[in-house]
Protein backbone atom coordinates (compact mmCIF):
# COMPACT_ATOMS: atom_id res chain seq x y z
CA UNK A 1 -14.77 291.20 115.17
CA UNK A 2 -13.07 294.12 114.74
CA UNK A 3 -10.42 295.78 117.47
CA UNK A 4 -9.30 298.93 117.80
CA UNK A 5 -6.62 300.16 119.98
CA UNK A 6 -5.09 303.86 119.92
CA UNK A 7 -2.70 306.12 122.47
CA UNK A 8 -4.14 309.35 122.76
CA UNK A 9 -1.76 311.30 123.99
CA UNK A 10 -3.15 312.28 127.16
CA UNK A 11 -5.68 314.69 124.90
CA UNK A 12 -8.90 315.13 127.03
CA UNK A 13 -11.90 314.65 124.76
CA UNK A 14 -13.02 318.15 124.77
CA UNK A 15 -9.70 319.52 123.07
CA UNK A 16 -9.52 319.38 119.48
CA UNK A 17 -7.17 316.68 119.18
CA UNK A 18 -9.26 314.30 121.73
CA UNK A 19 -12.66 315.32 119.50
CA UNK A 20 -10.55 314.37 115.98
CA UNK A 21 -9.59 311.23 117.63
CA UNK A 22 -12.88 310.06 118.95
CA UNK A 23 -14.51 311.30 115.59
CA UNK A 24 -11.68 308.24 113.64
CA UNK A 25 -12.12 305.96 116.93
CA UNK A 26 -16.16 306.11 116.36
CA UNK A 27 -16.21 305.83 112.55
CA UNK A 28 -14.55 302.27 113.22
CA UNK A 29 -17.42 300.66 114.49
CA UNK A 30 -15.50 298.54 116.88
CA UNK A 31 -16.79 295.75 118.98
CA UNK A 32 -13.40 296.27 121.26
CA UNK A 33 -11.94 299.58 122.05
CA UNK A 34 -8.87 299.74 124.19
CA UNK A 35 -7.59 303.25 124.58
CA UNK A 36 -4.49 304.24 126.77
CA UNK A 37 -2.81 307.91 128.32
CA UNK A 38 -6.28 308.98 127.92
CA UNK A 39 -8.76 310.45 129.99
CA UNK A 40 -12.20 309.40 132.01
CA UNK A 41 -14.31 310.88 129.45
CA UNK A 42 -13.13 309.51 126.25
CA UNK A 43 -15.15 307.20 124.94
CA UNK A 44 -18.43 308.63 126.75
CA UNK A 45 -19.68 309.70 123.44
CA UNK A 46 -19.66 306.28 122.31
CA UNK A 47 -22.41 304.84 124.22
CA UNK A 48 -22.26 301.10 125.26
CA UNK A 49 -19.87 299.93 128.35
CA UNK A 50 -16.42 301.86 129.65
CA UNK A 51 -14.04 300.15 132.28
CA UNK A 52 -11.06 302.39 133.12
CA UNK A 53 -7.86 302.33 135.55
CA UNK A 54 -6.62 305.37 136.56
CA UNK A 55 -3.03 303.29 136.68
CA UNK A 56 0.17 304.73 138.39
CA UNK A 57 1.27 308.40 137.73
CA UNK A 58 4.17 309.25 135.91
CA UNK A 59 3.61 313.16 135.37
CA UNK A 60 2.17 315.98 136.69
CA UNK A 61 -1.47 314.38 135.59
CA UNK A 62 -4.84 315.71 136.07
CA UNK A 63 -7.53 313.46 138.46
CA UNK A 64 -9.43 312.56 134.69
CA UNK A 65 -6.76 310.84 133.44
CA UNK A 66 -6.19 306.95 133.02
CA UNK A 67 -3.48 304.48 131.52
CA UNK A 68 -5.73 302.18 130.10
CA UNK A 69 -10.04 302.50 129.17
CA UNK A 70 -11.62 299.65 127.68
CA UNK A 71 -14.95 299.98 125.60
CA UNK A 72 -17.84 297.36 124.24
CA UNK A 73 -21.17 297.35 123.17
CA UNK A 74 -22.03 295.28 125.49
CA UNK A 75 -21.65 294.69 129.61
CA UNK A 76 -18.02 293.81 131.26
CA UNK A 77 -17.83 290.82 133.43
CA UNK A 78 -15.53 289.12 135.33
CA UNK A 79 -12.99 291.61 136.08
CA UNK A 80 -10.23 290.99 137.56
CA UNK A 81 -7.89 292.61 140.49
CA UNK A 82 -5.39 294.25 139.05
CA UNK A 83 -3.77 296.61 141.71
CA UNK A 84 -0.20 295.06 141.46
CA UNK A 85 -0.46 296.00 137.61
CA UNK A 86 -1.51 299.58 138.66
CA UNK A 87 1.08 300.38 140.79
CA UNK A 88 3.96 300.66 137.86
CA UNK A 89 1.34 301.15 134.90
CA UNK A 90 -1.80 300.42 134.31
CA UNK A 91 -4.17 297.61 133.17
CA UNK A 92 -7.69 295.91 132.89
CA UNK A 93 -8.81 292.39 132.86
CA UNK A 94 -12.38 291.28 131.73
CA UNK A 95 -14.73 289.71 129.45
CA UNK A 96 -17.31 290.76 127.48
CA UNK A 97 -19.70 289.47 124.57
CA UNK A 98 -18.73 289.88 120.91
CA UNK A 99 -20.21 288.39 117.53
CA UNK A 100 -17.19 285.95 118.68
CA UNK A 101 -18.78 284.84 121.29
CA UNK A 102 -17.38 285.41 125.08
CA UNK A 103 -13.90 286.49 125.11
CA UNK A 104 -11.61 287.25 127.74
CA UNK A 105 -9.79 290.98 127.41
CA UNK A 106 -6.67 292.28 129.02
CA UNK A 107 -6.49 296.47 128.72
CA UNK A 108 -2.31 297.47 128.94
CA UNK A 109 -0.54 300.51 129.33
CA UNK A 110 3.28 298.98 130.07
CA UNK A 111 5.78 300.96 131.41
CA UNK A 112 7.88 302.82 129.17
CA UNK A 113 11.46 302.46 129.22
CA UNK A 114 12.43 305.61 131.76
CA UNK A 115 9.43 305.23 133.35
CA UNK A 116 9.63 307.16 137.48
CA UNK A 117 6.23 306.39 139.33
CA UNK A 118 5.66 309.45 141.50
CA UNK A 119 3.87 308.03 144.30
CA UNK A 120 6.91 308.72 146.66
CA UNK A 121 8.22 304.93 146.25
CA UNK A 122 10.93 305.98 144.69
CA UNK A 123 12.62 309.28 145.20
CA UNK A 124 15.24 308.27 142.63
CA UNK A 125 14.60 307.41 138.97
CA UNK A 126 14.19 303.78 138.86
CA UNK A 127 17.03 302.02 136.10
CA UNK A 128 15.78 302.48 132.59
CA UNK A 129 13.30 299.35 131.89
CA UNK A 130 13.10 298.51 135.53
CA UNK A 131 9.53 299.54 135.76
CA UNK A 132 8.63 297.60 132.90
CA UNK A 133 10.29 294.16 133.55
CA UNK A 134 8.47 294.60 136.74
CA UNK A 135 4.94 294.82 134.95
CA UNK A 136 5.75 292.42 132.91
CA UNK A 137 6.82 289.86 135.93
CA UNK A 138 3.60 290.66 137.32
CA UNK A 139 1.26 290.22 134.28
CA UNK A 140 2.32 286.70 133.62
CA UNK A 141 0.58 285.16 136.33
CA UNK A 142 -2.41 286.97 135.69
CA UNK A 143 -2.43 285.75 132.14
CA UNK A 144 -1.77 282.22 133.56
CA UNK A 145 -5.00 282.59 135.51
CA UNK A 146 -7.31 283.14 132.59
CA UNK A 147 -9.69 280.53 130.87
CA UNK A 148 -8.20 278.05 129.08
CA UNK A 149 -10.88 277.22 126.78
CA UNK A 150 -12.19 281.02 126.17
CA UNK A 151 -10.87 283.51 123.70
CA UNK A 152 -8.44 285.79 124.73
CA UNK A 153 -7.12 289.11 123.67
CA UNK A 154 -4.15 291.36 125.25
CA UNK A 155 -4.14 294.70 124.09
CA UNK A 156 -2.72 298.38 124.48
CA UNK A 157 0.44 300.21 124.63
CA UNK A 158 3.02 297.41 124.96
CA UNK A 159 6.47 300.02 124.60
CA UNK A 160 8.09 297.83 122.65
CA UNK A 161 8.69 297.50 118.87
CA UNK A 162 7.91 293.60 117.45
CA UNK A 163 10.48 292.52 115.84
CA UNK A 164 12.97 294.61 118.52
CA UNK A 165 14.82 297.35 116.29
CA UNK A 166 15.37 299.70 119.32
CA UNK A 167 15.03 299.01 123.51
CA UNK A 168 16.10 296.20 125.75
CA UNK A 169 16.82 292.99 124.45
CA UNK A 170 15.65 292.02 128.13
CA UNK A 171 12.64 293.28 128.15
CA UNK A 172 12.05 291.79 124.81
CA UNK A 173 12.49 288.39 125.54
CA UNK A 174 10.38 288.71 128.91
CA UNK A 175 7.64 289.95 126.73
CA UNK A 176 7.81 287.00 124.33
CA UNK A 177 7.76 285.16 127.95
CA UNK A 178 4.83 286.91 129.78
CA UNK A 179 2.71 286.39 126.20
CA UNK A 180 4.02 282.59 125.46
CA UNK A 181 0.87 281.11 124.31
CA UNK A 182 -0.77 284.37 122.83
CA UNK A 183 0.33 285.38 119.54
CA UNK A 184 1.55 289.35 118.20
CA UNK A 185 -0.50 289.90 115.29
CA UNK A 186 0.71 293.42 115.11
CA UNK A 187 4.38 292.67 113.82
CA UNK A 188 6.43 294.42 111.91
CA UNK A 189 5.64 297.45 109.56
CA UNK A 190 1.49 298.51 109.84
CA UNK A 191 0.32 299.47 106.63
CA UNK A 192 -0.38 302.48 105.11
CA UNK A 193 1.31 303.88 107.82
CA UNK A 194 4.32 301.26 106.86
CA UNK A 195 6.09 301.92 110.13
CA UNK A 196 6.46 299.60 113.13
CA UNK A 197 4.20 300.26 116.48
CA UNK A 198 4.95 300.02 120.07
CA UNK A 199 1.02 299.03 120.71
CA UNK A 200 0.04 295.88 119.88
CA UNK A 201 -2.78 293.44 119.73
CA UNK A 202 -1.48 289.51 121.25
CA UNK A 203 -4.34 287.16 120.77
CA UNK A 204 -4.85 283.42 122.30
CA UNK A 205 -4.62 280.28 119.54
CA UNK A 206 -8.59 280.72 119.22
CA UNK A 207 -8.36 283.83 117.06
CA UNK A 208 -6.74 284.82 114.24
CA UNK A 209 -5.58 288.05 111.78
CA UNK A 210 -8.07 288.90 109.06
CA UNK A 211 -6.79 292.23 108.59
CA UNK A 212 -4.72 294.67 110.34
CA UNK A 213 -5.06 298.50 109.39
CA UNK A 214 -2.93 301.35 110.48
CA UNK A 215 -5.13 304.69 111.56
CA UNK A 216 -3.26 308.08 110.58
CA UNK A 217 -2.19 310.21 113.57
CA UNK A 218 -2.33 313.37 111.58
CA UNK A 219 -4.74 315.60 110.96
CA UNK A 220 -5.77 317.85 107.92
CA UNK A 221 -3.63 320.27 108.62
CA UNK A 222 -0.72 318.13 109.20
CA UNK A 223 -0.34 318.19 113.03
CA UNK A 224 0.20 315.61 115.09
CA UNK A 225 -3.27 314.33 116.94
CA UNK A 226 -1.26 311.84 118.65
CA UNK A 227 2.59 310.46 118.62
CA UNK A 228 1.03 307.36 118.32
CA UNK A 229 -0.85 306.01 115.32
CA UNK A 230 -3.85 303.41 115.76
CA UNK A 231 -4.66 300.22 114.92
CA UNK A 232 -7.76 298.79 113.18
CA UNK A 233 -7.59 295.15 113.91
CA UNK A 234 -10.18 292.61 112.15
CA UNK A 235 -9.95 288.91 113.83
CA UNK A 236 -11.83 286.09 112.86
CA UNK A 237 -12.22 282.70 114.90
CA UNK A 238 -9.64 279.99 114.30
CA UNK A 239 -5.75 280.84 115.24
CA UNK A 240 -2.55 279.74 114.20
CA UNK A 241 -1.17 276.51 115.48
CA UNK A 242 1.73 277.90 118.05
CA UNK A 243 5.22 275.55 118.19
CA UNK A 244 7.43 276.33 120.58
């Protein structure tokens, strides 16, 4: 089963940059496709089933954007409430079939570390990872919720380098606490891009790592599609054994 997960940059499909990346996100073939900062339209081209949560707003943002869109073949069921989540970021909870079987799939866009909501709750910038401890408090009883026995993947724009080499060393280890249980594949230096990545797939003990691919962010001419490069993902049933 292969997953994909790329930050586009707030491109809207129809720009050049949003058609470049849908053309690399299509030619994947993905069974999962979790895209974030993107817009309503962005995986329309691809058919099959789109959820999407318009999340909070952190800029001056057009109505057609969203924090997090989540794409498969086939139907979404079982999501979950996730309004809490939405208010300081944005996220998606449901299942869907794969050649896996059933698994369960949780869509993130966390808070980066200056993130300022502008909904009017707070008039002041919030302290630097505030926002994103809060998500993060919030997420981990959702996770707790989830089937035990069923496969389950977290992924999306996490904001946070695995191993930490810049950012809060708070915010790190209430990460490694929301996700106890799931497991980073996405750790350390992504080849060929051989640089470190702030989104991440975590993935229960019933899955494991057969491959993990870095997608280049630029295009021919050498411009930046996105400031974010993605991730091919490959996973194959049977995990790691997890000691605490």
């Amino acid at each position: 089963m292969k997953v994909l997960n790329w930050n586009l940059a707030r491109h809207a499909p129809g720009t050049p940059e949003g058609r470049e990346l849908l053309r690399r996100i299509g030619a994947e073939r993905a069974d999962i496709i979790c895209v974030t900062e993107a817009h309503t339209g962005s995986l329309a081209e691809l058919g099959g089933h789109v959820l999407k949560d318009r999340g909070v707003r952190w800029d001056e943002e057009t109505e057609n954007e969203c924090k997090v869109a989540l794409w498969s073949p086939e139907p979404w069921t079982d999501r979950a409430p996730t309004h809490e989540l939405s208010e300081v970021g944005g996220a998606i909870i449901a299942a869907t079939d794969t050649p896996l079987g059933r698994v369960q799939v949780v869509g993130v866009c966390m808070p980066y570390n200056m993130a300022w909501p502008k909904d009017g709750s707070h008039p002041q910038r919030p302290q630097p990872w505030s926002q994103h401890l809060l998500f993060l408090d919030r997420l981990k009883p959702l996770l707790a919720q989830l089937d035990s026995d069923c496969a389950t993947i977290v992924v999306g724009d996490f904001n946070q380098y695995n191993p930490l080499n810049w950012g809060s060393w708070d915010a790190h280890h209430a990460l490694n606490d929301t996700l106890d249980g799931l497991h980073i594949v996405t750790t350390g230096a992504i080849e060929p891009i051989s640089e470190q990545t702030v989104d991440h797939v975590a993935v229960s003990p019933h899955l494991r790592a057969a491959s993990i691919r870095g997608l280049d962010r630029y295009a021919e001419d050498g411009s930046a599609l996105s400031d974010h490069f993605g991730l091919a993902v490959e996973l194959e049933a049977g995990g790691v054994r997890l000691i605490n």
